[in-house]
Protein backbone atom coordinates (compact mmCIF):
# COMPACT_ATOMS: atom_id res chain seq x y z
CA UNK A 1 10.15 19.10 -20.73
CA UNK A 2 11.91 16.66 -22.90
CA UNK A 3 10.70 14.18 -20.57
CA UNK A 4 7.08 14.74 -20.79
CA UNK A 5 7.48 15.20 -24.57
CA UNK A 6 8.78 11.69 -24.82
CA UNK A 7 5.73 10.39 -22.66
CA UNK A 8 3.30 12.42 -24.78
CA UNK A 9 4.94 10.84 -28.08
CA UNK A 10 5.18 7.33 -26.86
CA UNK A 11 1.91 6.02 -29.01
CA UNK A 12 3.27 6.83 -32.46
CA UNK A 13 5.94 3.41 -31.57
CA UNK A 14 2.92 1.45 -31.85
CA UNK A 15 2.46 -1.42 -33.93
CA UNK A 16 -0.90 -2.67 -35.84
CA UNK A 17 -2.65 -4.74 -33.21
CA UNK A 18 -3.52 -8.44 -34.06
CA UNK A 19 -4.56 -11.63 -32.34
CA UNK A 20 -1.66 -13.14 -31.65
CA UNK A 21 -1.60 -12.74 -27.20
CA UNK A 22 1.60 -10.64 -26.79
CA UNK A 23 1.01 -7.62 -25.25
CA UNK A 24 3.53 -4.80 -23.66
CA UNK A 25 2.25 -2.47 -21.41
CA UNK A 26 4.08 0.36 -20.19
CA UNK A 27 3.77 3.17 -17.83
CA UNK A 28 6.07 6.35 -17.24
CA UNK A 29 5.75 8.19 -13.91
CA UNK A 30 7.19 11.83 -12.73
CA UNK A 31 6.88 11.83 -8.98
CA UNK A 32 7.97 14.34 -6.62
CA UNK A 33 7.76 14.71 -3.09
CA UNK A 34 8.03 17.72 -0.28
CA UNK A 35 8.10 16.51 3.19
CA UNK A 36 8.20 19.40 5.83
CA UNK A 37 8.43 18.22 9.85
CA UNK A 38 8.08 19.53 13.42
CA UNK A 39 12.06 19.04 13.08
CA UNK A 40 13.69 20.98 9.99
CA UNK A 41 16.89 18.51 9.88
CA UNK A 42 14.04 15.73 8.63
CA UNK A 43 12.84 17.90 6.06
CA UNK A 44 13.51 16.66 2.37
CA UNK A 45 12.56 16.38 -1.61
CA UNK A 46 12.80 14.10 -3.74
CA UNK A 47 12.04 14.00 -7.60
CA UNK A 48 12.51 10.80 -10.17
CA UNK A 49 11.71 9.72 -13.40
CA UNK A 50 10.24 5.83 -13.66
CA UNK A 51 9.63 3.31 -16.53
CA UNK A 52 7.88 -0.24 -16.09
CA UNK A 53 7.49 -1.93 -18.92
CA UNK A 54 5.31 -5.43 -18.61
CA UNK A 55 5.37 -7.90 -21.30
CA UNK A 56 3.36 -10.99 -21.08
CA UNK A 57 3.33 -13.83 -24.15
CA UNK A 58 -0.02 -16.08 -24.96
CA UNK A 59 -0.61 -18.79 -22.46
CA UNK A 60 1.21 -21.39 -24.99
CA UNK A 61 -0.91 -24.34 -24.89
CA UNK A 62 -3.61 -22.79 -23.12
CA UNK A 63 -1.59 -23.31 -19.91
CA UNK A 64 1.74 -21.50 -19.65
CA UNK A 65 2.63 -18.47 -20.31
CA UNK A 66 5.51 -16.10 -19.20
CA UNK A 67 5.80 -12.17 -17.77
CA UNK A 68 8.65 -10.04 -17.70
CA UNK A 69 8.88 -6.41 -16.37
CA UNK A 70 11.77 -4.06 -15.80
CA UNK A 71 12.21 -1.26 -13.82
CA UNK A 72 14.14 2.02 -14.15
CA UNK A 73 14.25 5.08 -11.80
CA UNK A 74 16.61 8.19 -12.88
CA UNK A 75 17.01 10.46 -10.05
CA UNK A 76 15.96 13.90 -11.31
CA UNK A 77 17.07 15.95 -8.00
CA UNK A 78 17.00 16.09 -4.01
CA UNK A 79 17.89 18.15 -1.52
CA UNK A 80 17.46 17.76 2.75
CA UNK A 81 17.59 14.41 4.80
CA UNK A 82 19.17 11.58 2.92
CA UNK A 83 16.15 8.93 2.97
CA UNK A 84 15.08 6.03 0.59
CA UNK A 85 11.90 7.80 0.25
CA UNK A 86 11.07 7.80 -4.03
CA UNK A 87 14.76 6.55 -4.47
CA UNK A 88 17.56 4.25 -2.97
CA UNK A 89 20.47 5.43 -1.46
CA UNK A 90 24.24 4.65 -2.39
CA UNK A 91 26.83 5.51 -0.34
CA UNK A 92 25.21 8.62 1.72
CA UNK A 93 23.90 9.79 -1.37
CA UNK A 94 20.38 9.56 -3.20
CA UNK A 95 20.24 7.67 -6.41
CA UNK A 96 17.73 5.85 -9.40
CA UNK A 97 18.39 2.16 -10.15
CA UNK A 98 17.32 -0.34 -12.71
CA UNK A 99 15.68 -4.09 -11.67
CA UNK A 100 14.03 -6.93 -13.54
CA UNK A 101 10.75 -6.51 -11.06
CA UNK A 102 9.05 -8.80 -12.23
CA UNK A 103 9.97 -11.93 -14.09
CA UNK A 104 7.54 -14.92 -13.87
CA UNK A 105 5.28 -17.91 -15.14
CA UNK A 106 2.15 -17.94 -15.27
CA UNK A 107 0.33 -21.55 -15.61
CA UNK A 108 -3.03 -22.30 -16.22
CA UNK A 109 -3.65 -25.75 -15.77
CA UNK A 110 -7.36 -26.11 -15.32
CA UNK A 111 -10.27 -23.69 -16.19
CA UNK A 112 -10.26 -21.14 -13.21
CA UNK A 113 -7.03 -21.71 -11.87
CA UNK A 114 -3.70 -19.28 -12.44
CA UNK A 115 -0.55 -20.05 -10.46
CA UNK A 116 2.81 -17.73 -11.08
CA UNK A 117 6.08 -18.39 -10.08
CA UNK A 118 8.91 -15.92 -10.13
CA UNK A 119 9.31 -12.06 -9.03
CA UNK A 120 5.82 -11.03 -8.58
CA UNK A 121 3.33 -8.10 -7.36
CA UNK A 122 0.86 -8.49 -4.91
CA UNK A 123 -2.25 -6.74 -3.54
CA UNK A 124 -4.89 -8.06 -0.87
CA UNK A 125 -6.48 -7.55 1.82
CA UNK A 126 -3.18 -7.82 4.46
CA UNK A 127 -0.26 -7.80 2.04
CA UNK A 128 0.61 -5.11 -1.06
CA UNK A 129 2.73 -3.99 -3.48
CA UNK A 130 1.94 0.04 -3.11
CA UNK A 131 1.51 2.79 -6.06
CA UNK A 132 2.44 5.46 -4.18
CA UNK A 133 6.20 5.44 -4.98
CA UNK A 134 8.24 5.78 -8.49
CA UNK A 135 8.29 1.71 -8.89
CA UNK A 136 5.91 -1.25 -6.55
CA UNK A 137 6.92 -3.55 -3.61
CA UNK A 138 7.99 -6.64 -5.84
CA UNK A 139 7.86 -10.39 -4.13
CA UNK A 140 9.59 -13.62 -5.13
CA UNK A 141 7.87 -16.69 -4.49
CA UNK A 142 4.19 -18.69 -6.19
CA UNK A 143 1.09 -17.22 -5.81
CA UNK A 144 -2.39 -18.90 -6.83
CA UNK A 145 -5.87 -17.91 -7.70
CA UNK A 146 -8.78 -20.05 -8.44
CA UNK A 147 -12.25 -19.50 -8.89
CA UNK A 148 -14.28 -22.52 -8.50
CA UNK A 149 -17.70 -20.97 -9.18
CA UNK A 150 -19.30 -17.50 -9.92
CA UNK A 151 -18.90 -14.82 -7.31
CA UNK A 152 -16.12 -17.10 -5.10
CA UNK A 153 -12.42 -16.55 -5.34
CA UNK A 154 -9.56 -18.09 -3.02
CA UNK A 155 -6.14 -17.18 -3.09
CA UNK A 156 -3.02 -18.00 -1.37
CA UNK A 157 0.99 -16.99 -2.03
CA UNK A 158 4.11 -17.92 -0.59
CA UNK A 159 7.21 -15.20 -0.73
CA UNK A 160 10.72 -15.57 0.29
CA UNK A 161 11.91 -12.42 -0.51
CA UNK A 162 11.29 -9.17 -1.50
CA UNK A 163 12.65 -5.81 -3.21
CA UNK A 164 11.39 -2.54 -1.68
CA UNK A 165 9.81 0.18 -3.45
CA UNK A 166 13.04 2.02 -3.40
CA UNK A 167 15.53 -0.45 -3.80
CA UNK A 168 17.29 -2.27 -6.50
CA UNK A 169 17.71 -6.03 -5.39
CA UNK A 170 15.78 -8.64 -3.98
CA UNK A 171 16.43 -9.59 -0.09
CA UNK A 172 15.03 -11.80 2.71
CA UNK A 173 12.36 -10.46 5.29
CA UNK A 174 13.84 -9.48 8.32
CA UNK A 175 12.42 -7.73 11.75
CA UNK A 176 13.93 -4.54 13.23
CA UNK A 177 16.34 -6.64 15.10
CA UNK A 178 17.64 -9.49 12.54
CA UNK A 179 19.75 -9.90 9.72
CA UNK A 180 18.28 -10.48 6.01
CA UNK A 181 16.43 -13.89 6.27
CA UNK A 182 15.57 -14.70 9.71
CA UNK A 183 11.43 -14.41 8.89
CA UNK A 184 12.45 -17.48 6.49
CA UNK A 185 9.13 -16.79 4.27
CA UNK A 186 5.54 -14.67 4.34
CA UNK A 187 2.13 -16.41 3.09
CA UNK A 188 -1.25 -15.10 2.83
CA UNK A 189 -4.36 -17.11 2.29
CA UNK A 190 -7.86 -15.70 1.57
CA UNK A 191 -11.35 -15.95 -0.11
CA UNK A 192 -13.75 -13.57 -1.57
CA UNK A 193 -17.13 -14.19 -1.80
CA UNK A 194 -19.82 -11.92 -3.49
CA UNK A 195 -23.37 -13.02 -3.82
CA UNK A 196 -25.90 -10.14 -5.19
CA UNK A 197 -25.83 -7.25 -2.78
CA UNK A 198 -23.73 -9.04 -0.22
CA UNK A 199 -19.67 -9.27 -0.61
CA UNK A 200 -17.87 -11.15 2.14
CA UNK A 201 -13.61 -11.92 2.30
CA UNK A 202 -11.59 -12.63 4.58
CA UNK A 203 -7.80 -13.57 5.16
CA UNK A 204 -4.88 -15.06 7.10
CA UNK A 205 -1.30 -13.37 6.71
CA UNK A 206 1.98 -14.91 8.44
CA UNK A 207 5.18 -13.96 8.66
CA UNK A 208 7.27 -16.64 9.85
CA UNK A 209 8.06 -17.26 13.54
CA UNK A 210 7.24 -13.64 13.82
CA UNK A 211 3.92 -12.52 13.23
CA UNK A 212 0.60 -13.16 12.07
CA UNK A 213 -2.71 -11.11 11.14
CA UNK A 214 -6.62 -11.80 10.54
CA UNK A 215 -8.91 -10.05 8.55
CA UNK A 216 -12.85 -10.46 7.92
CA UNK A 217 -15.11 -7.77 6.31
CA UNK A 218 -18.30 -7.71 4.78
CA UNK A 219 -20.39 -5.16 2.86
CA UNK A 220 -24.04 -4.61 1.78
CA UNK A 221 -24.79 -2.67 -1.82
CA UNK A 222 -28.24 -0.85 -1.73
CA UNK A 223 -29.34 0.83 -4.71
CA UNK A 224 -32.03 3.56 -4.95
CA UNK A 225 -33.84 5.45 -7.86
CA UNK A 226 -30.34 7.64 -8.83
CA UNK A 227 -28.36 6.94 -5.98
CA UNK A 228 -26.56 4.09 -3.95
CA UNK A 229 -25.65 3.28 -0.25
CA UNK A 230 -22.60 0.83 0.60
CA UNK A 231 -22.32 -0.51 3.98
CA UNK A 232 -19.46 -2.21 5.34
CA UNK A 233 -17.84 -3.49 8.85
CA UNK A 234 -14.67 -5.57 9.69
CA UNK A 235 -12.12 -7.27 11.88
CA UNK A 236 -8.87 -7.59 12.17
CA UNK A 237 -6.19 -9.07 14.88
CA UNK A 238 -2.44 -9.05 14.64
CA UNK A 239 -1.09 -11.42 17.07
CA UNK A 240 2.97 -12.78 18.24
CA UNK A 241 3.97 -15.75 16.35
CA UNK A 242 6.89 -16.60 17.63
CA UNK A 243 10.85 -16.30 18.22
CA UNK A 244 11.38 -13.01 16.01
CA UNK A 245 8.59 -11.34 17.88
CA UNK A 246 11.29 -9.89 20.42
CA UNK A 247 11.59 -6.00 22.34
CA UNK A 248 12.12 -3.59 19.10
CA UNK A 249 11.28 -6.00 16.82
CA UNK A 250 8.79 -3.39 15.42
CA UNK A 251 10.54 -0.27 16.61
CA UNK A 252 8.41 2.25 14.75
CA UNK A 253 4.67 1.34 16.25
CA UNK A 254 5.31 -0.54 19.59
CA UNK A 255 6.07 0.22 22.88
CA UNK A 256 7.75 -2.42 24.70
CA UNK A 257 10.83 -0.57 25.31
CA UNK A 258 9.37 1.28 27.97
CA UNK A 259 8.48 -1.96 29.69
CA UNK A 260 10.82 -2.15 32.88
CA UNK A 261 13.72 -4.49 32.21
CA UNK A 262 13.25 -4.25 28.78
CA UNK A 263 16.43 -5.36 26.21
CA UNK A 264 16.22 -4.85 22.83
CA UNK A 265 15.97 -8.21 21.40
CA UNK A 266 16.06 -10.18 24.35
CA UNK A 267 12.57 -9.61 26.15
CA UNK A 268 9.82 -11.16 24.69
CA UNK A 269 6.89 -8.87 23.67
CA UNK A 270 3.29 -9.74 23.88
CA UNK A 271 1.23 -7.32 22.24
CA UNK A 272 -1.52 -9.14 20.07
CA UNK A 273 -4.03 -6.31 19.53
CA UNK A 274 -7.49 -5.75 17.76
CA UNK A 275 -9.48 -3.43 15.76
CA UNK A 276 -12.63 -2.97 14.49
CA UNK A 277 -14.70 -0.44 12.05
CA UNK A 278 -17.48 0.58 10.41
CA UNK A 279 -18.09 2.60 7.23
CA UNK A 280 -21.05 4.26 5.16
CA UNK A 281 -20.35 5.41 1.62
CA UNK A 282 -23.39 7.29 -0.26
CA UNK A 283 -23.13 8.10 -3.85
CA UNK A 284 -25.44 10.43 -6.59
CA UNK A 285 -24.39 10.94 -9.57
CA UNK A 286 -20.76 13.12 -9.32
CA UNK A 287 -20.94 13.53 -5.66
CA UNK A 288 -19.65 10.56 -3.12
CA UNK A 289 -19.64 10.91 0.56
CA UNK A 290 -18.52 8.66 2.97
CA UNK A 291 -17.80 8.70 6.92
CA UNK A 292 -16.17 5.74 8.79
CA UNK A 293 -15.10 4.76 12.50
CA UNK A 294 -12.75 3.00 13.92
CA UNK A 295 -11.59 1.44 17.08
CA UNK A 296 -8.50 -0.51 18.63
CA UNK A 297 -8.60 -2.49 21.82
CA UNK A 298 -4.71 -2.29 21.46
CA UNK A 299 -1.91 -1.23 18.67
CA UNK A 300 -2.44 -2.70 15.32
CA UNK A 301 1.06 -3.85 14.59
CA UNK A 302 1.83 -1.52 11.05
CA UNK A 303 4.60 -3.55 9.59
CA UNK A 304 4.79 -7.74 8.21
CA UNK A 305 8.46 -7.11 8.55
CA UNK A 306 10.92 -4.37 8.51
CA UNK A 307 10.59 -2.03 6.02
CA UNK A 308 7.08 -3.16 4.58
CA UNK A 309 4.84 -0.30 6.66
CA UNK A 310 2.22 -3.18 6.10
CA UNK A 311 -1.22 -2.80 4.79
CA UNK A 312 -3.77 -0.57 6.43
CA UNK A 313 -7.08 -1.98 5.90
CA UNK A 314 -9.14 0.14 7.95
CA UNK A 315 -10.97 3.07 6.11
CA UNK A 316 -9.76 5.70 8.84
CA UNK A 317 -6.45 5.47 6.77
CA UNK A 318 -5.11 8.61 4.87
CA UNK A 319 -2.67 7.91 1.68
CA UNK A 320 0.58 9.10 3.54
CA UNK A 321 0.45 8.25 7.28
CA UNK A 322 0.71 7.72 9.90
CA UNK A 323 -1.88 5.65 10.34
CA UNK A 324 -3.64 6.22 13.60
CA UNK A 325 -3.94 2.71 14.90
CA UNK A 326 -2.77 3.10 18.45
CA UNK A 327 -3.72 1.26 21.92
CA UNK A 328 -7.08 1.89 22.26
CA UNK A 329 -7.14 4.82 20.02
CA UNK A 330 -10.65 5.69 18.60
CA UNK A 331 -10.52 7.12 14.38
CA UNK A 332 -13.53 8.77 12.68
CA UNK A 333 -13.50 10.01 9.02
CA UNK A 334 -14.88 11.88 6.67
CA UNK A 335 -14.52 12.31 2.86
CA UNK A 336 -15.88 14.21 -0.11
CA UNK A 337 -15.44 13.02 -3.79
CA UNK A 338 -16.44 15.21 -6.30
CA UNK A 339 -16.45 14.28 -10.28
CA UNK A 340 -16.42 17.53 -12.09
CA UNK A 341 -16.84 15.89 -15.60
CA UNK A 342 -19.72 18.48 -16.62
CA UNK A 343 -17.75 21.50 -16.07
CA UNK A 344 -14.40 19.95 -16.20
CA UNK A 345 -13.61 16.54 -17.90
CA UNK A 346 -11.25 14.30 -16.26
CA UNK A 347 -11.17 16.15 -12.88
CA UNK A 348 -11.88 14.33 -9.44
CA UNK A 349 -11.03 15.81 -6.28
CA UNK A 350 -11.37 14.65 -2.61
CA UNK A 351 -11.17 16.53 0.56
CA UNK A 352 -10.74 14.25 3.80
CA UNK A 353 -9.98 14.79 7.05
CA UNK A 354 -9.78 12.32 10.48
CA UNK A 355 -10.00 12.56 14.38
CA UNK A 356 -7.77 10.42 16.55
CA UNK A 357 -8.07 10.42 20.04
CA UNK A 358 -7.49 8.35 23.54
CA UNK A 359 -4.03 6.51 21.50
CA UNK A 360 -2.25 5.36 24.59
CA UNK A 361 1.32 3.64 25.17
CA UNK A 362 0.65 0.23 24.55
CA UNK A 363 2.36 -1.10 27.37
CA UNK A 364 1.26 0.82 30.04
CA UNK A 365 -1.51 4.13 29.17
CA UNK A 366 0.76 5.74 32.46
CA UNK A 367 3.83 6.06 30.01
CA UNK A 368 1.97 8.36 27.57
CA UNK A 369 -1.37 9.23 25.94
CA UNK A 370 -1.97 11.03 22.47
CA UNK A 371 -4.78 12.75 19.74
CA UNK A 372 -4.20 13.04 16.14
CA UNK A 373 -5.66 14.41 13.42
CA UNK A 374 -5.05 14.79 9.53
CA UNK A 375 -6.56 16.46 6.38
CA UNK A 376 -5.92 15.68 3.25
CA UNK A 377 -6.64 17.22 -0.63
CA UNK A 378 -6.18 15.08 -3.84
CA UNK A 379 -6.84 15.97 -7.07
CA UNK A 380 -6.67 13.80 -10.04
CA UNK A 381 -6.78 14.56 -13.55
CA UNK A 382 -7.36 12.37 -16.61
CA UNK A 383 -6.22 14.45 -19.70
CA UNK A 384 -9.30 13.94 -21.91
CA UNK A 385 -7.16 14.58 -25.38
CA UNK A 386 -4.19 12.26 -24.42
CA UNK A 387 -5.64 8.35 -23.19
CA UNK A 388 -3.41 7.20 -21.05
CA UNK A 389 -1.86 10.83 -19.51
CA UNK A 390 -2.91 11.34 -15.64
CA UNK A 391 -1.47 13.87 -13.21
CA UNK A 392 -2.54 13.47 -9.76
CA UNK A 393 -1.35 15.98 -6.61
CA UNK A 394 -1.78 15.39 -2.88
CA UNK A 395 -1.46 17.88 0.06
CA UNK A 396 -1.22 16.61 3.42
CA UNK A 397 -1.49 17.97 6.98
CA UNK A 398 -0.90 15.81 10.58
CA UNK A 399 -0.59 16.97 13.74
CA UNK A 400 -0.60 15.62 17.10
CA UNK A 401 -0.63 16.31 20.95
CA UNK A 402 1.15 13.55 22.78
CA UNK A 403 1.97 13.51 26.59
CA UNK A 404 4.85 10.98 27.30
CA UNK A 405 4.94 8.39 24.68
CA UNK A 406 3.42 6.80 22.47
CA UNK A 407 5.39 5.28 19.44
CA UNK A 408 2.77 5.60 16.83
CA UNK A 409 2.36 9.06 17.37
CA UNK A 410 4.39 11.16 15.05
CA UNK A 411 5.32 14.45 15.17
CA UNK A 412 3.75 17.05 13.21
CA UNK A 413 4.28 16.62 9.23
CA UNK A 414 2.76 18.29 6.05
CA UNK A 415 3.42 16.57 2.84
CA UNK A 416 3.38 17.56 -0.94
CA UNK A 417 3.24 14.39 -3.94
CA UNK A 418 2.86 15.08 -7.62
CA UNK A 419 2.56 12.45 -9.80
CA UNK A 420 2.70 12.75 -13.81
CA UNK A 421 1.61 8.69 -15.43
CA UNK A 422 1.53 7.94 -18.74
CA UNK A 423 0.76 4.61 -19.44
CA UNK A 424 0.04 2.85 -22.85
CA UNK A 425 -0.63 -0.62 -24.01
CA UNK A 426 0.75 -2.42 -27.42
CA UNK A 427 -0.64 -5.66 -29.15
CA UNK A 428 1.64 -7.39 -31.15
């Protein structure tokens, strides 16, 4: 209670607002999390207390500026399986941490063009920091935007290491079977283009001398008298790049181990894979409905190194996992968004649910075939009287039925995440 007090007094701290270009923004989050599986040893909660604070000075100049951003996470209680789920863990047991996340600068040296170097986050198509935790994914390295001409932006970064969403340092990218630092760096390149109706992007990810992806989508905005219809489709390969792509170098999505002769580490793996979708999204006033497919020649390779989980780009996704992106697995989903403003303001719910079936080892379909399914509630919650205050809540239910194996396939899990955010900005 003395928590949320704290969060709900935070705006009386604020100074008069002028012109000068400083600005701290800062954001407090209560998570907790209830994770119930198939297997009652795995079962475990967690529950944490977060602070981020981001500062960020003028660009001095009108090209350079700096950012800063620390991170706290108190550990407010857990009990089951010991796992760097909300927090890190010390010595066997469960604990918060404190990190400078981010720490960068930020130069502008032509109109259109912002470069930062230092601890950074990241989100695009192939490569992201994640929300869903107490504190984000945090990457070291330059990262550039420029935007030649309306509508067009391309991008690109460059990261040699990284610091988890539950961890307290910053390390080198690694597989499943190398030390800290053998995938020497991880770079993404991409464009966006959006003309009228029509949006196109597309991007290149690779993690050094072990993997590499390739996205493309495109959508199509139609607007009627009180309503609107978005249409999108996409692409994406992952594909071997190299030394580091090894047996149980991705232990947690790919089969290879079941290949005869198989040795961890040893036996090269060739598993470049493809999928495809398709998605609808129709909204009218409070109401949003959407239904998507997708599709998977072979496994979409989850993780840009160990410990990532990657980015899912498909729409078939859920917000927990897994992921159902399996050998030649087929995904269709469906999902309900509902803006209750005129009864309620400030509450959104969704209700979603997806079909998984024909997943098959990815070596061989012999060695094991699978169907999944998940469904999924969120509610959100803007607190009308307090700017700033958002609670949010998920419930989450997947189950499978797998015959031999299939590594993506998980067993069955149902998941509870609360979230309590505060954030506010200053001007100084």
């Amino acid at each position: 209670m003395s928590i949320a007090a704290a969060m709900l007094c935070a705006p009386s701290m604020a100074v008069s607002a002028d012109d000068s270009g400083y600005q701290l923004k800062t954001k407090s989050r209560l998570v907790y999390f209830d994770r119930e599986y198939e297997n009652p040893t795995k079962d475990r909660t967690q529950s944490a207390f977060s602070i981020t604070a981001d500062w960020t000075t003028p660009q001095y100049g009108g090209w350079i500026g700096i950012g800063l951003s620390p991170y706290f996470v108190e550990d407010l209680g857990s009990d089951g399986l010991v796992k760097a789920d909300v927090l890190t863990v010390k010595d066997g047991e469960m604990s918060g941490f404190a990190l400078l996340g981010q720490a960068y600068v930020n130069l502008t040296p032509v109109n259109g063009l912002a470069i930062k170097l230092g601890r950074l986050t990241h989100k695009s198509m192939l490569l992201s920091s994640s929300g869903s935790r107490a504190v984000p994914n945090t990457y070291q390295g330059v990262n550039a935007l420029y935007k030649p001409m309306k509508g067009l932006s391309v991008y690109g970064a460059v990261y040699d290491k990284w610091s988890a969403r539950n961890d307290d340092e910053f390390v080198g990218f690694r597989t499943d079977q190398t030390e800290e630092g053998a995938i020497d760096y991880i770079s993404v390149i991409g464009l966006k283009y959006k003309f009228d109706a029509f949006t196109v992007e597309t991007e290149y990810l690779n993690s050094k001398d072990y993997l590499s992806k390739f996205g493309l989508r495109g959508s199509y905005l139609t607007k009627f008298d009180g309503s609107s219809l978005k249409l999108s489709a996409g692409v994406f390969t992952s594909s071997d790049d190299g030394e580091l792509f090894v047996t149980a170098a991705e232990s947690g999505d790919l089969d290879d181990e079941d290949r005869d002769g198989a040795v961890k580490g040893e036996t090269r793996s060739d598993n470049d894979g493809m999928g495809v979708y398709a998605e609808a999204v129709w909204k009218r006033n409070n109401l949003q409905l959407s239904a998507a497919i997708s599709k998977f020649d072979d496994i979409w390779i989850e993780d840009n190194f160990a410990g990532d989980h990657g980015r899912n780009p498909f729409p078939t996704r859920s917000r927990v996992g897994p992921d159902l992106t399996n050998a030649n697995e087929t995904v269709a989903k469906v999902s309900v968004i509902y803006n209750w403003q005129d009864l309620v303001p400030g509450l959104t719910t969704e209700i979603a649910a997806a079909q998984g079936w024909d997943a098959e080892n990815s070596v061989d379909p012999a060695l094991g075939t699978a169907d999944e399914d998940w469904k999924e509630l969120v509610v959100t919650y803007k607190v009308p009287t307090v700017k700033g205050l958002k609670f949010t809540g998920v419930w989450h239910d997947y189950n499978s039925d797998e015959v031999g194996n299939v590594d993506g396939v998980k067993e069955d899990e149902t998941d509870i995440r609360l979230y309590l955010d505060y954030s506010y900005k200053f001007n100084f």
